[in-house]
Protein backbone atom coordinates (compact mmCIF):
# COMPACT_ATOMS: atom_id res chain seq x y z
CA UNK A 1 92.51 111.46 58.23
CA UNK A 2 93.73 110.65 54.98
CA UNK A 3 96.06 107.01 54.99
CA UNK A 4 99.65 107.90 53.38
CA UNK A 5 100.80 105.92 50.85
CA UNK A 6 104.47 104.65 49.78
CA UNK A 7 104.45 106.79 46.84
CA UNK A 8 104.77 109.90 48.62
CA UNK A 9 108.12 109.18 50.21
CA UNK A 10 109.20 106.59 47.50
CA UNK A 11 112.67 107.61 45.39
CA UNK A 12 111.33 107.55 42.25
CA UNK A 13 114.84 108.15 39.83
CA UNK A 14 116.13 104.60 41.20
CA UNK A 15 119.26 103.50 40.03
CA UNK A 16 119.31 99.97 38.91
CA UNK A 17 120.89 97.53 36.87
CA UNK A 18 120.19 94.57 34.62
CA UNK A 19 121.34 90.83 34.70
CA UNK A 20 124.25 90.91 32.12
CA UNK A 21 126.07 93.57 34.28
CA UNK A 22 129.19 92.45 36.01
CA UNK A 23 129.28 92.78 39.94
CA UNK A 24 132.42 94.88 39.04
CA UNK A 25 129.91 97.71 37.18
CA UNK A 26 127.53 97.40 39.92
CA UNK A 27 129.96 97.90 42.83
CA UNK A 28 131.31 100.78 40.70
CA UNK A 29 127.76 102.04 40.97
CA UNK A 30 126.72 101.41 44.57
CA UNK A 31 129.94 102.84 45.17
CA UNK A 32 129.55 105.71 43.01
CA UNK A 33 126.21 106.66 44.40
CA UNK A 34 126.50 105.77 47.69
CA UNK A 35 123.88 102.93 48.14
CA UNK A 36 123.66 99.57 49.04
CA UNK A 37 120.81 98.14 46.95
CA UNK A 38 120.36 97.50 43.26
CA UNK A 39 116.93 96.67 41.90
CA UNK A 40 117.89 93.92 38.78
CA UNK A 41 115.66 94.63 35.81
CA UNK A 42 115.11 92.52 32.84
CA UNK A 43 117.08 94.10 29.73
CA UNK A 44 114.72 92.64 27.17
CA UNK A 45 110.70 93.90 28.88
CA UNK A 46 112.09 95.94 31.96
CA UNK A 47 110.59 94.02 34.54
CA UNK A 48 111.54 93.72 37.86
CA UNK A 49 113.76 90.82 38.62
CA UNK A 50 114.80 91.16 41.86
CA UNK A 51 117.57 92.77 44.22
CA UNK A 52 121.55 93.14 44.40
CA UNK A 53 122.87 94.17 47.34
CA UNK A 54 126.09 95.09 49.14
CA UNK A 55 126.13 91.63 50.71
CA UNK A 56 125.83 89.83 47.53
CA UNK A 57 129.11 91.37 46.40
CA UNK A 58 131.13 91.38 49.41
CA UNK A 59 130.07 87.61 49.60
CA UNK A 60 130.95 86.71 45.75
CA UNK A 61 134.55 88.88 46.61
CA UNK A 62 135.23 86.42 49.48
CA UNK A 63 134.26 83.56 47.84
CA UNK A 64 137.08 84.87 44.73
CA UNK A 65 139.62 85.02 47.76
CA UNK A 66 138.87 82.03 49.18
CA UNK A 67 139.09 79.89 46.24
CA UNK A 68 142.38 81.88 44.29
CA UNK A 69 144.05 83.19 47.45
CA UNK A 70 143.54 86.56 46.54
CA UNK A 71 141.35 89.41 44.88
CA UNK A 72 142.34 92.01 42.40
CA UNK A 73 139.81 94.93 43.31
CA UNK A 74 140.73 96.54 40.23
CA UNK A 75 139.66 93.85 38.19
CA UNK A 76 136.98 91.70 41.04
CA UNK A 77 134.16 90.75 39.34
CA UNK A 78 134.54 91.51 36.28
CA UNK A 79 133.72 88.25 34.44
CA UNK A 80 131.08 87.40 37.23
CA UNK A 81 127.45 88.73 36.24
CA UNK A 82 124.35 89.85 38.33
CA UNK A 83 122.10 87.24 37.07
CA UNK A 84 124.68 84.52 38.59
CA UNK A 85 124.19 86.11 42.20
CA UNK A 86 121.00 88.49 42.82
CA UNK A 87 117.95 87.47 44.67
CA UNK A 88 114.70 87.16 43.32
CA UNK A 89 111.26 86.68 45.17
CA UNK A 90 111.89 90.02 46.75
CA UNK A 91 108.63 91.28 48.58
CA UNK A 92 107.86 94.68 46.69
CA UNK A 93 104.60 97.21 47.34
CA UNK A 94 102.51 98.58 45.00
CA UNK A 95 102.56 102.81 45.45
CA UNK A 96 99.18 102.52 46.93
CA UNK A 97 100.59 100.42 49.58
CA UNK A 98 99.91 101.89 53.00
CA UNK A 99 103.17 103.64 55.03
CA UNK A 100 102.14 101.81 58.03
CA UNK A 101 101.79 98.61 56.36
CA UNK A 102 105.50 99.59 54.36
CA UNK A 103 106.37 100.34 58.08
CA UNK A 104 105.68 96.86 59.66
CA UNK A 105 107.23 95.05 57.12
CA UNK A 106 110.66 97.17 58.00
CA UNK A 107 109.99 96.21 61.32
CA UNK A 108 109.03 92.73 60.91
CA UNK A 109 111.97 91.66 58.15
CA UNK A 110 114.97 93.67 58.99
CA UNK A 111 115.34 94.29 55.41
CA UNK A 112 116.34 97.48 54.13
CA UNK A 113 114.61 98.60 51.03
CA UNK A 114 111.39 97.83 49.34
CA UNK A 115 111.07 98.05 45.82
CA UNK A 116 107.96 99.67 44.28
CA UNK A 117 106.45 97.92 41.27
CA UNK A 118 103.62 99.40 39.49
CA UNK A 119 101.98 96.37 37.11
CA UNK A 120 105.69 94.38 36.97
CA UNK A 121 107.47 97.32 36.65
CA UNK A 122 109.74 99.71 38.94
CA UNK A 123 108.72 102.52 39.68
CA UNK A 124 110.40 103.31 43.16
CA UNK A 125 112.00 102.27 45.82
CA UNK A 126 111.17 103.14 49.55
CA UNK A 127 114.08 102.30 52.06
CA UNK A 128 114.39 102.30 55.92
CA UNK A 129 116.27 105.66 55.86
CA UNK A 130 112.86 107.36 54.22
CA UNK A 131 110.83 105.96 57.34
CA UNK A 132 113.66 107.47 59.65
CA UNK A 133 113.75 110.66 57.33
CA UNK A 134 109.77 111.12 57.92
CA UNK A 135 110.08 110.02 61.41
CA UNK A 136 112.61 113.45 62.15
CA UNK A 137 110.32 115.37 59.77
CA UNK A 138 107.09 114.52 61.91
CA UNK A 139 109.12 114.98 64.89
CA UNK A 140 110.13 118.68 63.95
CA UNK A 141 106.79 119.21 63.13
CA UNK A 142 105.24 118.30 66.11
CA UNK A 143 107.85 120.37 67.84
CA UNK A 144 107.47 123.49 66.39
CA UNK A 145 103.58 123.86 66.69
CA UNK A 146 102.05 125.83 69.18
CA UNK A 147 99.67 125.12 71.57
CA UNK A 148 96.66 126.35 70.43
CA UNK A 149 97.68 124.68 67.17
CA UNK A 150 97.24 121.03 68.85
């Protein structure tokens, strides 16, 4: 049996941003597009920086509140920019990389995307909703065969 690899379940139009955007663009975006990871690329070569997530703005808004009293949603973030609050040293896979390997390392790190680099560069991003996507998939599968298919 043939070992399935990252790339076959992998989004591969991932929507990202770079490290002169301001949180306020990016929330606009996760927002926009319903997701709760950005992968930060470098505007100059386009390599992979690192990650932006929904917890890195929520905490950045509460830090705003906590030190002026108040935040102006229309207007949070603005002047504060995603190189001042991503992460970097993000784990990433290769598209070769294994599902069950991908998998374990959902399992293991409770984190909820993996970025897909191809030589320093992005080219897709598996998440924990693909695993539970191809988990239902396999299940209806395995559901609708017959018995003398098994």
């Amino acid at each position: 049996m043939r070992q399935q690899t990252v790339a076959e379940i992998m989004t591969q139009e991932v929507i990202s941003c770079v490290e002169s955007d301001s949180l306020k663009l990016v929330n606009g975006l996760m927002t926009q597009h319903n997701i709760r990871h950005l992968p930060v690329i470098d505007s100059k070569d386009a390599r992979f920086l690192g990650l932006l997530s929904q917890k890195h703005v929520l905490r950045e808004a509460f830090y705003l509140a906590k030190s002026s009293g108040q935040v102006d949603l229309s207007t949070f973030g603005s002047r504060v920019r995603v190189a001042e609050v991503y992460s970097s040293g993000i784990v990433t896979a290769s598209p070769d990389t294994s599902l069950e390997e991908a998998g374990r390392f959902f399992l293991n790190s409770k984190h909820g995307c993996l970025p897909v680099l191809d030589n320093g560069k992005l080219v897709g991003m598996v998440t924990s909703v693909d695993f539970v996507r191809l988990c239902v998939d396999l299940l209806h599968e395995r559901s609708t065969q017959t018995p003398a298919d098994s």
